[in-house]
PDB file of N, CA and C in Angstrom:
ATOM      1  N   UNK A   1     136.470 -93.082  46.660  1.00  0.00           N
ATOM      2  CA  UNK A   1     137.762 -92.588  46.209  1.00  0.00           C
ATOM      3  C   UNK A   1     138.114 -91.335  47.014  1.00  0.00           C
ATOM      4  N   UNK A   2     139.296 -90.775  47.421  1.00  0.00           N
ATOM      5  CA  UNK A   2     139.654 -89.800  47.929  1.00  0.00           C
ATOM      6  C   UNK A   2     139.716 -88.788  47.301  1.00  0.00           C
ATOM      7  N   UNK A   3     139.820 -87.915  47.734  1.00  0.00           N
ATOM      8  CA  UNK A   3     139.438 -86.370  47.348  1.00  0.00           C
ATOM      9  C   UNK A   3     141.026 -86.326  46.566  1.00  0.00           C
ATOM     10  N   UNK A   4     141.209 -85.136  45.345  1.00  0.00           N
ATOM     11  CA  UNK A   4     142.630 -84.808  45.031  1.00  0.00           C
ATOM     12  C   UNK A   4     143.212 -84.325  46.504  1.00  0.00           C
ATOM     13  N   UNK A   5     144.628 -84.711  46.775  1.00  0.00           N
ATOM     14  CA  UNK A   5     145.568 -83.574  47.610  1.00  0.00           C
ATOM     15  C   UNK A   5     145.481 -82.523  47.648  1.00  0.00           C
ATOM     16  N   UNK A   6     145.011 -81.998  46.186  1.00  0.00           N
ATOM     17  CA  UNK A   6     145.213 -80.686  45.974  1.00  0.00           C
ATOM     18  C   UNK A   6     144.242 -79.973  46.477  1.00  0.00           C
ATOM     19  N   UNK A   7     142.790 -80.678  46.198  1.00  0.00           N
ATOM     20  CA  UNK A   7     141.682 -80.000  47.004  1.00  0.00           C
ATOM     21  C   UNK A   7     141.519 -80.296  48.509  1.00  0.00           C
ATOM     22  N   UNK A   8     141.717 -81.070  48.900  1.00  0.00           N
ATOM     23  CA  UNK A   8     141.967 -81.253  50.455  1.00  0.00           C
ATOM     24  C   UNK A   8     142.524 -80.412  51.179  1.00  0.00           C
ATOM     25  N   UNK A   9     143.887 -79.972  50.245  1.00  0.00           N
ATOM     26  CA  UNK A   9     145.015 -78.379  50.568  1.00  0.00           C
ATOM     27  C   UNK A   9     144.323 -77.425  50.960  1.00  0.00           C
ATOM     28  N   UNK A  10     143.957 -77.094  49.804  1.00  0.00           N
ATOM     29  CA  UNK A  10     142.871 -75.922  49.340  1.00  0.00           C
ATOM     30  C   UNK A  10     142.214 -75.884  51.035  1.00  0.00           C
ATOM     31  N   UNK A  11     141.351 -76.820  50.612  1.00  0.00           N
ATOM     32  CA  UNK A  11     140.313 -76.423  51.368  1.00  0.00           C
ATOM     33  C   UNK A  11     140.789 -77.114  53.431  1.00  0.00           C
ATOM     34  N   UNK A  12     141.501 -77.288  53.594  1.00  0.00           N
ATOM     35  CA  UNK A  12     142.257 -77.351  54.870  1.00  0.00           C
ATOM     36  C   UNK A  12     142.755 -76.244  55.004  1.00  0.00           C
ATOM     37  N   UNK A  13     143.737 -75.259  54.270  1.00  0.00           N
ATOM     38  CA  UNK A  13     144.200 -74.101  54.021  1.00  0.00           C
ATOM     39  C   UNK A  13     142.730 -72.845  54.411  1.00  0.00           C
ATOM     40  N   UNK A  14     142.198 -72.633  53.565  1.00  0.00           N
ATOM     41  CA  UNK A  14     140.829 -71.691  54.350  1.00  0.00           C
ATOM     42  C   UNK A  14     140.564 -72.499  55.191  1.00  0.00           C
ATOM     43  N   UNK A  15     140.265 -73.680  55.540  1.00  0.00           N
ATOM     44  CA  UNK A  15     139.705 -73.800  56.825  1.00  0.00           C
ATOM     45  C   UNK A  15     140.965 -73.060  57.850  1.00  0.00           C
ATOM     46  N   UNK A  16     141.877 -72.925  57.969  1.00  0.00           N
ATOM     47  CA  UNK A  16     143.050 -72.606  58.878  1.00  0.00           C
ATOM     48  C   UNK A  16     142.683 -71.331  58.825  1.00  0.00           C
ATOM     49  N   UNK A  17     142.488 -70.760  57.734  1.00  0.00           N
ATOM     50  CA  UNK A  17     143.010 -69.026  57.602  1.00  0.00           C
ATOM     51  C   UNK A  17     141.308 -68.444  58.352  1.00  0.00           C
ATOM     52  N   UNK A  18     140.381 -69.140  58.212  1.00  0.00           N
ATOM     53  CA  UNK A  18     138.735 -69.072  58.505  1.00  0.00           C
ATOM     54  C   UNK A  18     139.168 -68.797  59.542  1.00  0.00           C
ATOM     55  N   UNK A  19     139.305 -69.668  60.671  1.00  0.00           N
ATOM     56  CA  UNK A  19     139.492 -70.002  62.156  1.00  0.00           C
ATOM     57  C   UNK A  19     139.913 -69.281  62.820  1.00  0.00           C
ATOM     58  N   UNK A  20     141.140 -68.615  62.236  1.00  0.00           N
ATOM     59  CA  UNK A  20     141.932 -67.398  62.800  1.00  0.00           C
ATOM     60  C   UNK A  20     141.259 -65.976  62.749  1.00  0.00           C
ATOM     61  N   UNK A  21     141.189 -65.918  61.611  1.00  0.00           N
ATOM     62  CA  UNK A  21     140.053 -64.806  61.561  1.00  0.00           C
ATOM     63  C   UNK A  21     138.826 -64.680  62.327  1.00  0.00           C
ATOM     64  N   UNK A  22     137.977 -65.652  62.518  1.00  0.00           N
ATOM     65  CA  UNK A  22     137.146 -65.577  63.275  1.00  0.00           C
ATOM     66  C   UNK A  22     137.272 -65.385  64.606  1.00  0.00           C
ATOM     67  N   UNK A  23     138.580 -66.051  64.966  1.00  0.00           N
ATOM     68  CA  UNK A  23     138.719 -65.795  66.746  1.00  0.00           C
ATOM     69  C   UNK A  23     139.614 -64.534  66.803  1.00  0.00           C
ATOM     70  N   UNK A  24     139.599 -63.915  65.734  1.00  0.00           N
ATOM     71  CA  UNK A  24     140.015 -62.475  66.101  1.00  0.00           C
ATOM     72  C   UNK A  24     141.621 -61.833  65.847  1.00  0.00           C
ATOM     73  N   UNK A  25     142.626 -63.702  65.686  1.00  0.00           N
ATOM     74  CA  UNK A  25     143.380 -63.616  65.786  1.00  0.00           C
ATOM     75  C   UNK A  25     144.723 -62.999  63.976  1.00  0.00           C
ATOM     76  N   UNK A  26     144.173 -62.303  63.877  1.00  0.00           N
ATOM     77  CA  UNK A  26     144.624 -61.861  62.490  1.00  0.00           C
ATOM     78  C   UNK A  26     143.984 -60.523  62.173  1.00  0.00           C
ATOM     79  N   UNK A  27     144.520 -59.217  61.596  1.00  0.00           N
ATOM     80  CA  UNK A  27     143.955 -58.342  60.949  1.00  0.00           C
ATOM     81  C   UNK A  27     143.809 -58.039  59.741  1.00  0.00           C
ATOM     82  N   UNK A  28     143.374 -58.795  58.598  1.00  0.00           N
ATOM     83  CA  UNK A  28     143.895 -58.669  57.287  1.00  0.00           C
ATOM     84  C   UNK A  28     144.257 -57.304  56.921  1.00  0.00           C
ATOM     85  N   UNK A  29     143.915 -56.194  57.332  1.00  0.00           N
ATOM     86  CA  UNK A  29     144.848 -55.001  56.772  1.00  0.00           C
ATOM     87  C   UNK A  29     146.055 -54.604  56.976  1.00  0.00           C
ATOM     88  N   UNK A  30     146.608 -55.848  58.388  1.00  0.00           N
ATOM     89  CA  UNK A  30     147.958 -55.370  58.559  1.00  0.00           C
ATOM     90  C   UNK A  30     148.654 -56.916  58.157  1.00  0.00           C
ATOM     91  N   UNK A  31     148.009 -58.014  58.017  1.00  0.00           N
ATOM     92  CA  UNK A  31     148.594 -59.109  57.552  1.00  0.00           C
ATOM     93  C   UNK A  31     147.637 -59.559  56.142  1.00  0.00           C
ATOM     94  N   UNK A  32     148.061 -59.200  54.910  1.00  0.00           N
ATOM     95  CA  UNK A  32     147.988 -60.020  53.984  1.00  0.00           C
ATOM     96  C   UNK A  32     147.407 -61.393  53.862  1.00  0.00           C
ATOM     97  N   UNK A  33     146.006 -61.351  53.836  1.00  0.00           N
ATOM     98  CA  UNK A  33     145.320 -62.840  53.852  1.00  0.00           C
ATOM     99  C   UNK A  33     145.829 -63.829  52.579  1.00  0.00           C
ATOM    100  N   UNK A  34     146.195 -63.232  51.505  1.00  0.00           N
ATOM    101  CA  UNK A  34     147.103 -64.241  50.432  1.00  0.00           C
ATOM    102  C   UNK A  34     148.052 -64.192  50.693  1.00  0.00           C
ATOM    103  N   UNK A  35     148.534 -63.868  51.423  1.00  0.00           N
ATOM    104  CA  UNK A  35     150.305 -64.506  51.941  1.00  0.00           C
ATOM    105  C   UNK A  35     149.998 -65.098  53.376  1.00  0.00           C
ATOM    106  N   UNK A  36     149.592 -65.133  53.884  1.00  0.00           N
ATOM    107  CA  UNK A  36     148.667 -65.792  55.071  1.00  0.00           C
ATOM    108  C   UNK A  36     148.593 -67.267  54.383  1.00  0.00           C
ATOM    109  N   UNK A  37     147.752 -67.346  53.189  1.00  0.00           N
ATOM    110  CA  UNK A  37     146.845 -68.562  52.507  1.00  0.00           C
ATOM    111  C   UNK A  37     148.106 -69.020  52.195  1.00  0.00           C
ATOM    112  N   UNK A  38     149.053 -68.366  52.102  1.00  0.00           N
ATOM    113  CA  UNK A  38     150.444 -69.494  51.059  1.00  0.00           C
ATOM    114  C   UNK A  38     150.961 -69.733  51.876  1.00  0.00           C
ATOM    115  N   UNK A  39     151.055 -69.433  52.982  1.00  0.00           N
ATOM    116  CA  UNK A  39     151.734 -69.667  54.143  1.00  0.00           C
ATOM    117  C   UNK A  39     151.339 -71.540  54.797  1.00  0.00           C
ATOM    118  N   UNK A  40     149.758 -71.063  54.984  1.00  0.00           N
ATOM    119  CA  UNK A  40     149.413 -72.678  55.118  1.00  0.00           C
ATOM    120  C   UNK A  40     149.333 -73.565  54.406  1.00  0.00           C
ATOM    121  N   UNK A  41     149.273 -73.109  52.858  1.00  0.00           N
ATOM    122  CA  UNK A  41     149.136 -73.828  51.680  1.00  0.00           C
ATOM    123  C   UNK A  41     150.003 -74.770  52.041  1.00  0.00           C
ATOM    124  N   UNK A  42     151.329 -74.056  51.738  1.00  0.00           N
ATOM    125  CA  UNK A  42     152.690 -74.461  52.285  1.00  0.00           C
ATOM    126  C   UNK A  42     152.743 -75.385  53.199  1.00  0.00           C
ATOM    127  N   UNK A  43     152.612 -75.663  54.217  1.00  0.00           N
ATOM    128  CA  UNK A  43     152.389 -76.323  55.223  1.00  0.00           C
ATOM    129  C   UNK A  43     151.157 -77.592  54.796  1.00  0.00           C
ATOM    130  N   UNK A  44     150.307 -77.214  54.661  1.00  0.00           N
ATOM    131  CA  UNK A  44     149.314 -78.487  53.964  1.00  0.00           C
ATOM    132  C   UNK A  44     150.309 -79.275  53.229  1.00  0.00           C
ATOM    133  N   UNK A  45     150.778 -78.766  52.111  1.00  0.00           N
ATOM    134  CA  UNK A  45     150.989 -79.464  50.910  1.00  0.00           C
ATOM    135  C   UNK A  45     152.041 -80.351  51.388  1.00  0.00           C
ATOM    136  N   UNK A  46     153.025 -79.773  52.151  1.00  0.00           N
ATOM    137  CA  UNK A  46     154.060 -80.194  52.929  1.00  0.00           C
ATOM    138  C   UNK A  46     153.655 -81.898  53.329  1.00  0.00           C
ATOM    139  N   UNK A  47     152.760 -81.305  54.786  1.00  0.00           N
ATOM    140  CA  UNK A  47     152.161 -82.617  55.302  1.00  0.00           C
ATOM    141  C   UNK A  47     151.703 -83.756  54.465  1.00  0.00           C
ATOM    142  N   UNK A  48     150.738 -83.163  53.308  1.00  0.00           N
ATOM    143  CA  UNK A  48     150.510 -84.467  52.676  1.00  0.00           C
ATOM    144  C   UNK A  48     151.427 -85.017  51.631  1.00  0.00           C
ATOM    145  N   UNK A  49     151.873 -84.256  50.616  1.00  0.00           N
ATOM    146  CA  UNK A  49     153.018 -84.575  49.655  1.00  0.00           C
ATOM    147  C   UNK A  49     154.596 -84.930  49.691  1.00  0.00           C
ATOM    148  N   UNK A  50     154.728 -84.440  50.949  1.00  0.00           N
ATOM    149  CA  UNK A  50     156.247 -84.686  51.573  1.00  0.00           C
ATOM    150  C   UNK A  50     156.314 -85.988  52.610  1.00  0.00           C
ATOM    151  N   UNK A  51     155.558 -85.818  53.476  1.00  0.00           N
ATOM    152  CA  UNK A  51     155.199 -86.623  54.864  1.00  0.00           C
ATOM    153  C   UNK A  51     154.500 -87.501  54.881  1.00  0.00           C
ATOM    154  N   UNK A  52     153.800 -87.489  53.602  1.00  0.00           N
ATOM    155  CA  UNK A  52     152.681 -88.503  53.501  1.00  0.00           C
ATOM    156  C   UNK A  52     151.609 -88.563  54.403  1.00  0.00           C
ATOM    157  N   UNK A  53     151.523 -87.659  55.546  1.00  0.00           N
ATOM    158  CA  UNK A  53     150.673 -87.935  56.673  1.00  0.00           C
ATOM    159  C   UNK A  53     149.288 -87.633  56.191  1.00  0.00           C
ATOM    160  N   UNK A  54     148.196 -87.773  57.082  1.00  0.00           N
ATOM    161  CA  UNK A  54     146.812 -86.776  57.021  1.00  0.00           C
ATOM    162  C   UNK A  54     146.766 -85.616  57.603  1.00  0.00           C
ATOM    163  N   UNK A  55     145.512 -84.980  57.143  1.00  0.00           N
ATOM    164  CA  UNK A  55     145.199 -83.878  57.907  1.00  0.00           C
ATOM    165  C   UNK A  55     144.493 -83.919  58.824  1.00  0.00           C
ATOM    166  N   UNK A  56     145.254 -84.118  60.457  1.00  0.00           N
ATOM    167  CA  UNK A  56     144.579 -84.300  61.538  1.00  0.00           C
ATOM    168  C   UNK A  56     144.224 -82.970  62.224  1.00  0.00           C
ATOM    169  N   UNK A  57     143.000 -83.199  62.980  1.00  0.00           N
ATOM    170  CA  UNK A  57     142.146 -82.145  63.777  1.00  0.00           C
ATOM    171  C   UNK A  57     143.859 -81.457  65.005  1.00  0.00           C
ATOM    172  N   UNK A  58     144.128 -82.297  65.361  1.00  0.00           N
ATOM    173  CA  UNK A  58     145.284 -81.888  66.043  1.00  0.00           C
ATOM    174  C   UNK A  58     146.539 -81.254  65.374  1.00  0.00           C
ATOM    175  N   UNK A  59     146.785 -81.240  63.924  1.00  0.00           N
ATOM    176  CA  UNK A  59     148.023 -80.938  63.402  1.00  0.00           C
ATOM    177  C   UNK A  59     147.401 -79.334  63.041  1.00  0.00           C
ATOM    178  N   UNK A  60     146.043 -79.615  62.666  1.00  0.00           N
ATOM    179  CA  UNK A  60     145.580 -78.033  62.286  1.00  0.00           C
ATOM    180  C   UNK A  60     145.729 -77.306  63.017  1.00  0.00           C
ATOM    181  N   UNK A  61     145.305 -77.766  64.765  1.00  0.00           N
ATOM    182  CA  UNK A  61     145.245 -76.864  65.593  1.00  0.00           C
ATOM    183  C   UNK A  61     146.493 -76.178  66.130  1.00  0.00           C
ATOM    184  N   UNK A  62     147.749 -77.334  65.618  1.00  0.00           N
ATOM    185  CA  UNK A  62     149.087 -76.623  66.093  1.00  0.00           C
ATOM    186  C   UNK A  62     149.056 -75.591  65.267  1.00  0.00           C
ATOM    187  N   UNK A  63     149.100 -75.662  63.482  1.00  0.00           N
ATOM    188  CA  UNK A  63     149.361 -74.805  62.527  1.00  0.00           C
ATOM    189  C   UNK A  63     148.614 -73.419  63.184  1.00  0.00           C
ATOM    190  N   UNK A  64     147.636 -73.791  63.408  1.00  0.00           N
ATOM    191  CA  UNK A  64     146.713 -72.477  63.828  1.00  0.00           C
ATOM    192  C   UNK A  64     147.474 -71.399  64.994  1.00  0.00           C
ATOM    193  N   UNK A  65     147.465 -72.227  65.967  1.00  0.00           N
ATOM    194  CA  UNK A  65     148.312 -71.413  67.068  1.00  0.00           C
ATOM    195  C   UNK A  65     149.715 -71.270  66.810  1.00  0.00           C
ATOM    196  N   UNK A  66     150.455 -71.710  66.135  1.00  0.00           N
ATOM    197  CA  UNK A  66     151.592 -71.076  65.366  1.00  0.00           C
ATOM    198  C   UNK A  66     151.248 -69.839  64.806  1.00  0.00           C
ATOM    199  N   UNK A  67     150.498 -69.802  64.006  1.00  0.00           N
ATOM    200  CA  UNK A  67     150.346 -68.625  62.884  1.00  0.00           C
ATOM    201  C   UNK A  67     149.512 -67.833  64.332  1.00  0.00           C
ATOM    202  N   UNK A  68     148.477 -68.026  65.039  1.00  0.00           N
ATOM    203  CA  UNK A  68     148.122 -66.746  65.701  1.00  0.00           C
ATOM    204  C   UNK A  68     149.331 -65.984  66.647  1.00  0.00           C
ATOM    205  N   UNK A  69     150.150 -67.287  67.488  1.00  0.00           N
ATOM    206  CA  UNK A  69     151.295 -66.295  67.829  1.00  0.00           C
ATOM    207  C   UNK A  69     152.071 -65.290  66.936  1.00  0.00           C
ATOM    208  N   UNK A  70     152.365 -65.491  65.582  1.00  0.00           N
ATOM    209  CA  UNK A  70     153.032 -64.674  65.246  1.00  0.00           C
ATOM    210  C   UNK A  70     152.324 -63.597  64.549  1.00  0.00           C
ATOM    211  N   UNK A  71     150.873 -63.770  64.436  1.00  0.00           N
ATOM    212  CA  UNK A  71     150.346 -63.115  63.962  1.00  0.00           C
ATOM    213  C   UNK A  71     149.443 -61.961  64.984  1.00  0.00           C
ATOM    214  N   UNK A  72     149.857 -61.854  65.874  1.00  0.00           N
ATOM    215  CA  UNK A  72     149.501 -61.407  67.043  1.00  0.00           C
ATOM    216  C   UNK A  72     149.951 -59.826  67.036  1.00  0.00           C
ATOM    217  N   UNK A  73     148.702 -59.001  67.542  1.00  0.00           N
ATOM    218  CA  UNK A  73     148.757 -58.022  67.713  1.00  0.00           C
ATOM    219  C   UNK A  73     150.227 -57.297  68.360  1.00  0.00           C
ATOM    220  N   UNK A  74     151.283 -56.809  68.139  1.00  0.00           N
ATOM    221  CA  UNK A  74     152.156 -56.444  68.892  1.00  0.00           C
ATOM    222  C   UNK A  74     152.284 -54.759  69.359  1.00  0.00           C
ATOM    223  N   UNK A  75     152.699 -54.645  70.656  1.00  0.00           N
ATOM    224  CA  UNK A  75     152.874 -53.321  71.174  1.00  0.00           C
ATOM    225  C   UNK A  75     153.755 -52.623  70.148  1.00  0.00           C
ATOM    226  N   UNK A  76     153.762 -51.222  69.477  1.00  0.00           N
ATOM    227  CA  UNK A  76     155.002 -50.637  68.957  1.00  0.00           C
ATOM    228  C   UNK A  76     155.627 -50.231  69.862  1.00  0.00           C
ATOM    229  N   UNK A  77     157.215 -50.423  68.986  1.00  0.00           N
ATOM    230  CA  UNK A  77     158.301 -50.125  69.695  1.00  0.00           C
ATOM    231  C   UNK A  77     158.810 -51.046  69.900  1.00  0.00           C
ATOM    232  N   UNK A  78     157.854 -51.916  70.174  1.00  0.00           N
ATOM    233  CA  UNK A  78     158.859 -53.719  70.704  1.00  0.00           C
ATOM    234  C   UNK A  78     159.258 -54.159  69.796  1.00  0.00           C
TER     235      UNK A  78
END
């Protein structure tokens, strides 16, 4: 039997927010790791409940490099 959606979310969601963090790409003191987490939640829940699709190794990796571009260290002033 398949896992709930809901836990699949869940746990696709930290796997996303894990990944980023680890490669450096996020500072949780200047970005909010629970608004981070709802951010992909969002996006999970999307994919499977809206789209019906799965959670592919390739769709994560876009989500991921989405969120590190914007989550990216920026020069001040810019």
């Amino acid at each position: 039997m398949a896992a709930d959606p809901t836990v699949r979310a869940q746990s696709a969601a930290l796997e996303l927010v894990e990944r980023a963090a680890r490669r450096g790409e996020w500072d949780p003191a200047v970005h909010a790791p629970d608004a981070i987490f709802a951010m992909v939640t969002g996006g999970v829940m999307h994919r499977l409940w809206f789209e019906q699709q799965p959670l592919t190794p390739s769709w994560i990796d876009v989500v991921v490099d989405v969120l590190a571009i914007g989550l990216a260290p920026r020069a001040r002033g810019v």
